[in-house]
PDB file of N, CA and C in Angstrom:
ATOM      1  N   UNK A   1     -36.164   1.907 -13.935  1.00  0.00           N
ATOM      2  CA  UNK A   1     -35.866   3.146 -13.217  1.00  0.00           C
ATOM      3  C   UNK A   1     -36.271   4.345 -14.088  1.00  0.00           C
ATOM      4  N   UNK A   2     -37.173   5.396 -13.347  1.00  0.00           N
ATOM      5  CA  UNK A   2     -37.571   6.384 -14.403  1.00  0.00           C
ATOM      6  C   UNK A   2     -36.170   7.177 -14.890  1.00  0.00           C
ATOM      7  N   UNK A   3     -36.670   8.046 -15.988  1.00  0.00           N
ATOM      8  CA  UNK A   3     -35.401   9.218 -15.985  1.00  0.00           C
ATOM      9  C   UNK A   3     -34.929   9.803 -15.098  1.00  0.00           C
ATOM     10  N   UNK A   4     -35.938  10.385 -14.589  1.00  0.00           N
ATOM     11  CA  UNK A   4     -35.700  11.205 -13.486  1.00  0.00           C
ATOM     12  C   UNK A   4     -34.879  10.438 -12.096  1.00  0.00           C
ATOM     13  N   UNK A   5     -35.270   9.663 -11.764  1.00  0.00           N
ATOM     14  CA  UNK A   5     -34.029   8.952 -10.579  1.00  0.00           C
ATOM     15  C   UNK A   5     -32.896   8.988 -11.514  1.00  0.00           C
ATOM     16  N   UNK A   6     -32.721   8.169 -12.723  1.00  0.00           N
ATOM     17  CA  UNK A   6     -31.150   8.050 -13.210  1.00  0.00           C
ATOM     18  C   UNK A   6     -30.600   9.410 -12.719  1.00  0.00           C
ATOM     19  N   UNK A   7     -31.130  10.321 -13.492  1.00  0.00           N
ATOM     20  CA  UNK A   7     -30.539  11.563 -13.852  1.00  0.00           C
ATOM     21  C   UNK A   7     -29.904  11.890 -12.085  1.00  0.00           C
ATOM     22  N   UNK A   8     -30.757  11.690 -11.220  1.00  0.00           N
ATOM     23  CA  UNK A   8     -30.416  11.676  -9.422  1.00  0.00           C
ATOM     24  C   UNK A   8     -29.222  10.998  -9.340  1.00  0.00           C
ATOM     25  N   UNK A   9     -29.591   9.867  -9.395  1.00  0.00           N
ATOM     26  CA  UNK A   9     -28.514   9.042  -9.160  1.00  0.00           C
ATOM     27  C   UNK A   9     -27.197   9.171 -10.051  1.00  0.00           C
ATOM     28  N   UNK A  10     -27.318   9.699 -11.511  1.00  0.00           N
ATOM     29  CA  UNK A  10     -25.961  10.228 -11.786  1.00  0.00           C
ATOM     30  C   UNK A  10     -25.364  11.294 -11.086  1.00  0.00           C
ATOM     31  N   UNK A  11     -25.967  12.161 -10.787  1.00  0.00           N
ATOM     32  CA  UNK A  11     -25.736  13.404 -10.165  1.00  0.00           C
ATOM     33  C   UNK A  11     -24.732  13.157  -8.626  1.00  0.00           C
ATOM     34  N   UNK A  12     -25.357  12.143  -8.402  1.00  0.00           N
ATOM     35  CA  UNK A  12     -25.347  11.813  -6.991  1.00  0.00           C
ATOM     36  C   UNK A  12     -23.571  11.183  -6.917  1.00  0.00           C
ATOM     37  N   UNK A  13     -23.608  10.660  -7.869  1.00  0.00           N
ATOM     38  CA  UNK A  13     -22.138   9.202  -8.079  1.00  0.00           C
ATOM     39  C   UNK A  13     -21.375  10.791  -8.841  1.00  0.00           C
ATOM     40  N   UNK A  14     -21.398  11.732  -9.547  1.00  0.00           N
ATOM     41  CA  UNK A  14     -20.058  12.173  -9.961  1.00  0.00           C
ATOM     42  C   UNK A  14     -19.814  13.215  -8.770  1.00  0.00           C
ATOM     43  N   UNK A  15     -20.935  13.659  -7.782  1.00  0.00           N
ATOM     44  CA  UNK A  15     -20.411  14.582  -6.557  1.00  0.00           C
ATOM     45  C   UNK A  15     -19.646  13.648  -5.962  1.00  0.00           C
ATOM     46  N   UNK A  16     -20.152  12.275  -5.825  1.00  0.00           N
ATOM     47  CA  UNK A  16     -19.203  11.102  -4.672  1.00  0.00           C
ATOM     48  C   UNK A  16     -17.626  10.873  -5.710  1.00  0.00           C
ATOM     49  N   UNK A  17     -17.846  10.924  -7.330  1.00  0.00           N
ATOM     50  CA  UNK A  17     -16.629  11.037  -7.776  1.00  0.00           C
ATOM     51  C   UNK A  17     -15.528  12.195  -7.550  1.00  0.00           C
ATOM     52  N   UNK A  18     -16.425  13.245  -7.576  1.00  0.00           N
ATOM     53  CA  UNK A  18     -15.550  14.425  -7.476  1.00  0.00           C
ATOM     54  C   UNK A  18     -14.868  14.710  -5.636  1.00  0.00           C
ATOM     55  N   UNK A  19     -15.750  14.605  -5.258  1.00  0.00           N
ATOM     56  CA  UNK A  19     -15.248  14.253  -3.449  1.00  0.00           C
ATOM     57  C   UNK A  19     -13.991  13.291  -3.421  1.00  0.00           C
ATOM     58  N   UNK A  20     -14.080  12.297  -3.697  1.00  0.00           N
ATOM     59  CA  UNK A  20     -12.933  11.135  -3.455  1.00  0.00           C
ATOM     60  C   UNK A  20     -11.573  11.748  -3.935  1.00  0.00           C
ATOM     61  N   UNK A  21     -11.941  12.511  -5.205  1.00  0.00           N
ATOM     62  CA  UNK A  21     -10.755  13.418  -6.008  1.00  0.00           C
ATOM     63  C   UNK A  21      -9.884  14.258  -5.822  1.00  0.00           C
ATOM     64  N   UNK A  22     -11.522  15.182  -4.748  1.00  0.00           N
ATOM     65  CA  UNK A  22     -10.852  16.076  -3.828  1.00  0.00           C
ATOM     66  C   UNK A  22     -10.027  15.630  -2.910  1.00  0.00           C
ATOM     67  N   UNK A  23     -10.337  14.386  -1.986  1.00  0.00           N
ATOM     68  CA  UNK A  23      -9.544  13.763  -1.048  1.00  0.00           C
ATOM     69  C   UNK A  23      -8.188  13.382  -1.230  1.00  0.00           C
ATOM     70  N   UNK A  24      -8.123  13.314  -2.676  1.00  0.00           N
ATOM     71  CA  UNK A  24      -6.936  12.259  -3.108  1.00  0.00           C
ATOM     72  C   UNK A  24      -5.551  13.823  -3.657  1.00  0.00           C
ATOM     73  N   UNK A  25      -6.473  14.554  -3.905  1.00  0.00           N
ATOM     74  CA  UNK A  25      -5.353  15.546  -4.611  1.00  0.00           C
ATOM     75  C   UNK A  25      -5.397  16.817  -3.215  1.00  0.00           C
ATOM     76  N   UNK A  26      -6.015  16.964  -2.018  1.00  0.00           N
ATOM     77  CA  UNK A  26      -5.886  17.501  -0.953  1.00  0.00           C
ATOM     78  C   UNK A  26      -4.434  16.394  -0.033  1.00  0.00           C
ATOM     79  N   UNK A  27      -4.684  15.078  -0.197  1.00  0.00           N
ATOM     80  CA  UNK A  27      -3.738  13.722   0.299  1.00  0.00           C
ATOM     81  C   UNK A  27      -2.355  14.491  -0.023  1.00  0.00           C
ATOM     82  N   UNK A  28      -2.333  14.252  -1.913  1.00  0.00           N
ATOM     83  CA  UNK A  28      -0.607  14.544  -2.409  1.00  0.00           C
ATOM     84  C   UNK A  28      -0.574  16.507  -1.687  1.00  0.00           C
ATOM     85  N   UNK A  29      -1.328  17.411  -1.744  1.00  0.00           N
ATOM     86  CA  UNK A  29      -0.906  18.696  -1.277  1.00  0.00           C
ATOM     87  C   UNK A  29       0.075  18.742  -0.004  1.00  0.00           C
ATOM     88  N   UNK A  30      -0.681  17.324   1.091  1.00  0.00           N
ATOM     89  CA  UNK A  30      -0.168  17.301   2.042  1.00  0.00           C
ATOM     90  C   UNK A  30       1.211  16.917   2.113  1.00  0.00           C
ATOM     91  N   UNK A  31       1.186  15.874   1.057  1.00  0.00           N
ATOM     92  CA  UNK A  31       2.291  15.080   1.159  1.00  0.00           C
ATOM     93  C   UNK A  31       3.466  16.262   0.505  1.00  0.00           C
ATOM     94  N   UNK A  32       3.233  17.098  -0.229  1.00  0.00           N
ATOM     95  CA  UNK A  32       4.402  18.507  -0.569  1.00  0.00           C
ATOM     96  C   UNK A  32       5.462  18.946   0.254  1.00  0.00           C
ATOM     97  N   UNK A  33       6.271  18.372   0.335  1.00  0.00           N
ATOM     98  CA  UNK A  33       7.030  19.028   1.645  1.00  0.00           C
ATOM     99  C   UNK A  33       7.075  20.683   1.682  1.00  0.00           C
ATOM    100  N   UNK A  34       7.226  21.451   0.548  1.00  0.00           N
ATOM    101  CA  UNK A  34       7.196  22.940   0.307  1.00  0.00           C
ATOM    102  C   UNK A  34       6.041  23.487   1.130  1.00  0.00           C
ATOM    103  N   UNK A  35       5.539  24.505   1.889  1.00  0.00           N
ATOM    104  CA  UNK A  35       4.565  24.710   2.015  1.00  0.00           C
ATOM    105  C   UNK A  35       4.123  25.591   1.328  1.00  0.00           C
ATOM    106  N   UNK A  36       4.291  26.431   0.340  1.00  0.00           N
ATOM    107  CA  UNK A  36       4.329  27.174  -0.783  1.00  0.00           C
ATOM    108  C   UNK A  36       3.678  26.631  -1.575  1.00  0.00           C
ATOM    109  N   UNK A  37       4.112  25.332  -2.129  1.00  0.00           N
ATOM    110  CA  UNK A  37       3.770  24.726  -2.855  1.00  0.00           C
ATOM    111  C   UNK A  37       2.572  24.182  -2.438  1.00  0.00           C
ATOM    112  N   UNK A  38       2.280  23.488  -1.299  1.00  0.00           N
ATOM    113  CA  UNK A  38       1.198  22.541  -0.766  1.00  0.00           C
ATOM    114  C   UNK A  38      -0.205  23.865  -0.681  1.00  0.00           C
ATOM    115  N   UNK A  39      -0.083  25.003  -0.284  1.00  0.00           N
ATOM    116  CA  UNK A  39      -1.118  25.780   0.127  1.00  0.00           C
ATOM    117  C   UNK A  39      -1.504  26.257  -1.602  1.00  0.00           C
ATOM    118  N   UNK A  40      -1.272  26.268  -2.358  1.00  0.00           N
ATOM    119  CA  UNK A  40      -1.476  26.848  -3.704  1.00  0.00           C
ATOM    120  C   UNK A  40      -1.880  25.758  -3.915  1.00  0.00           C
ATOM    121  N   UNK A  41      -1.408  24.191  -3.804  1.00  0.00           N
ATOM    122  CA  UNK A  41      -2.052  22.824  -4.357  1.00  0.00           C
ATOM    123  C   UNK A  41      -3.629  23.006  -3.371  1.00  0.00           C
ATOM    124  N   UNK A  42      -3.721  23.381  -2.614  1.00  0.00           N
ATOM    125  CA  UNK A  42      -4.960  22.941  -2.157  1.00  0.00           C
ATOM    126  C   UNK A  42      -6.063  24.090  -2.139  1.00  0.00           C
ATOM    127  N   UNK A  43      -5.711  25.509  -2.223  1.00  0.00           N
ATOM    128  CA  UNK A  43      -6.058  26.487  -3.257  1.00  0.00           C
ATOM    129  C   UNK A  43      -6.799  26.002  -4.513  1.00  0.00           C
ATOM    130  N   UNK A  44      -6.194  25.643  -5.048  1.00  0.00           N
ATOM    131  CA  UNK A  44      -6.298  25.326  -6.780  1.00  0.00           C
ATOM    132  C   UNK A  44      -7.364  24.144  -6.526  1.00  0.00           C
ATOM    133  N   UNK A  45      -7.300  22.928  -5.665  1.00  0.00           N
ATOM    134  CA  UNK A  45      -8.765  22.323  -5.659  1.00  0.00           C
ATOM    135  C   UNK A  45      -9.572  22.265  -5.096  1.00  0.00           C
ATOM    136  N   UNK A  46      -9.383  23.192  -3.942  1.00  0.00           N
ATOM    137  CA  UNK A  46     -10.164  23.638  -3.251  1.00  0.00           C
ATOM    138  C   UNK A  46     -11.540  24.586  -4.488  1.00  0.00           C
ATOM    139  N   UNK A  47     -10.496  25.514  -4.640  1.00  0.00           N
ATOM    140  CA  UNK A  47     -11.946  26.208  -6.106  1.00  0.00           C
ATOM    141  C   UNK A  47     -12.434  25.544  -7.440  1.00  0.00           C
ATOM    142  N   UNK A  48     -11.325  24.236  -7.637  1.00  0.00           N
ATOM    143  CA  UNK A  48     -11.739  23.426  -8.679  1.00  0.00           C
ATOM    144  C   UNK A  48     -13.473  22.760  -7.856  1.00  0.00           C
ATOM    145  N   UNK A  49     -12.945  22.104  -6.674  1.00  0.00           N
ATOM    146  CA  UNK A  49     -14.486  21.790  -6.119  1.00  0.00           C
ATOM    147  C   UNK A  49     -15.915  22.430  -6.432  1.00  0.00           C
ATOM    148  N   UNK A  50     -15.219  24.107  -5.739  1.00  0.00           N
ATOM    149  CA  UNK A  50     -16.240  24.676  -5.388  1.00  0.00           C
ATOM    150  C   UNK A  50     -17.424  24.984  -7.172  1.00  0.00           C
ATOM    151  N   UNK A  51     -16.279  25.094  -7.935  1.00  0.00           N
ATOM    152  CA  UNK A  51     -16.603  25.538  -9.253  1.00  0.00           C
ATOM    153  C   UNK A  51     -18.075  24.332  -9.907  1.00  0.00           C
ATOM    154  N   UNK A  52     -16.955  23.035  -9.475  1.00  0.00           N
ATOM    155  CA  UNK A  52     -18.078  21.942 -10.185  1.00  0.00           C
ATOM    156  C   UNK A  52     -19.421  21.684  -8.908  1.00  0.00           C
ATOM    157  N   UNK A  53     -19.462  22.387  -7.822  1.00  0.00           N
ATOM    158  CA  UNK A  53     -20.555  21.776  -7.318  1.00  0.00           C
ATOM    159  C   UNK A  53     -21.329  23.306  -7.528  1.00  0.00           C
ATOM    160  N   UNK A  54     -21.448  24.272  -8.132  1.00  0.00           N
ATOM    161  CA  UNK A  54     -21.738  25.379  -8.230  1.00  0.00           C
ATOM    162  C   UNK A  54     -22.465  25.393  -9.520  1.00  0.00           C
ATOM    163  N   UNK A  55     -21.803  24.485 -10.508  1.00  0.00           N
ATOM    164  CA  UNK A  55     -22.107  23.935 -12.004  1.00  0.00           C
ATOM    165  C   UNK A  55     -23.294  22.957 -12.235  1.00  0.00           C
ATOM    166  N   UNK A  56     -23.274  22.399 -10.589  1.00  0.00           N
ATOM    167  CA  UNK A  56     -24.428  21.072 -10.540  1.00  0.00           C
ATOM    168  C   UNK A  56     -25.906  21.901 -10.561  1.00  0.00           C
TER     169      UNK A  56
END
């Protein structure tokens, strides 16, 4: 495999890592019974996302 695909294909697997992450820590926001609490949890990775696909 040249460099250049790896380097793709890494790229490719930590956006699909970081997605699943998002899913999983958007999941517990929900699960917050506070809604105070839950809208600031999903705030906070909501721009954690935006930050690392902005970084790519």
């Amino acid at each position: 495999m040249s460099k250049r695909n790896q380097k793709i294909l890494s790229k490719n697997l930590t956006k699909k890592i970081m997605t699943d992450l998002l899913l999983i820590f958007l999941n517990v926001a929900a699960d917050v019974k506070e809604d105070d609490r839950k809208e600031d949890l999903q705030r906070l990775n909501f721009g954690v996302l935006v930050s690392f696909f902005q970084s790519k």
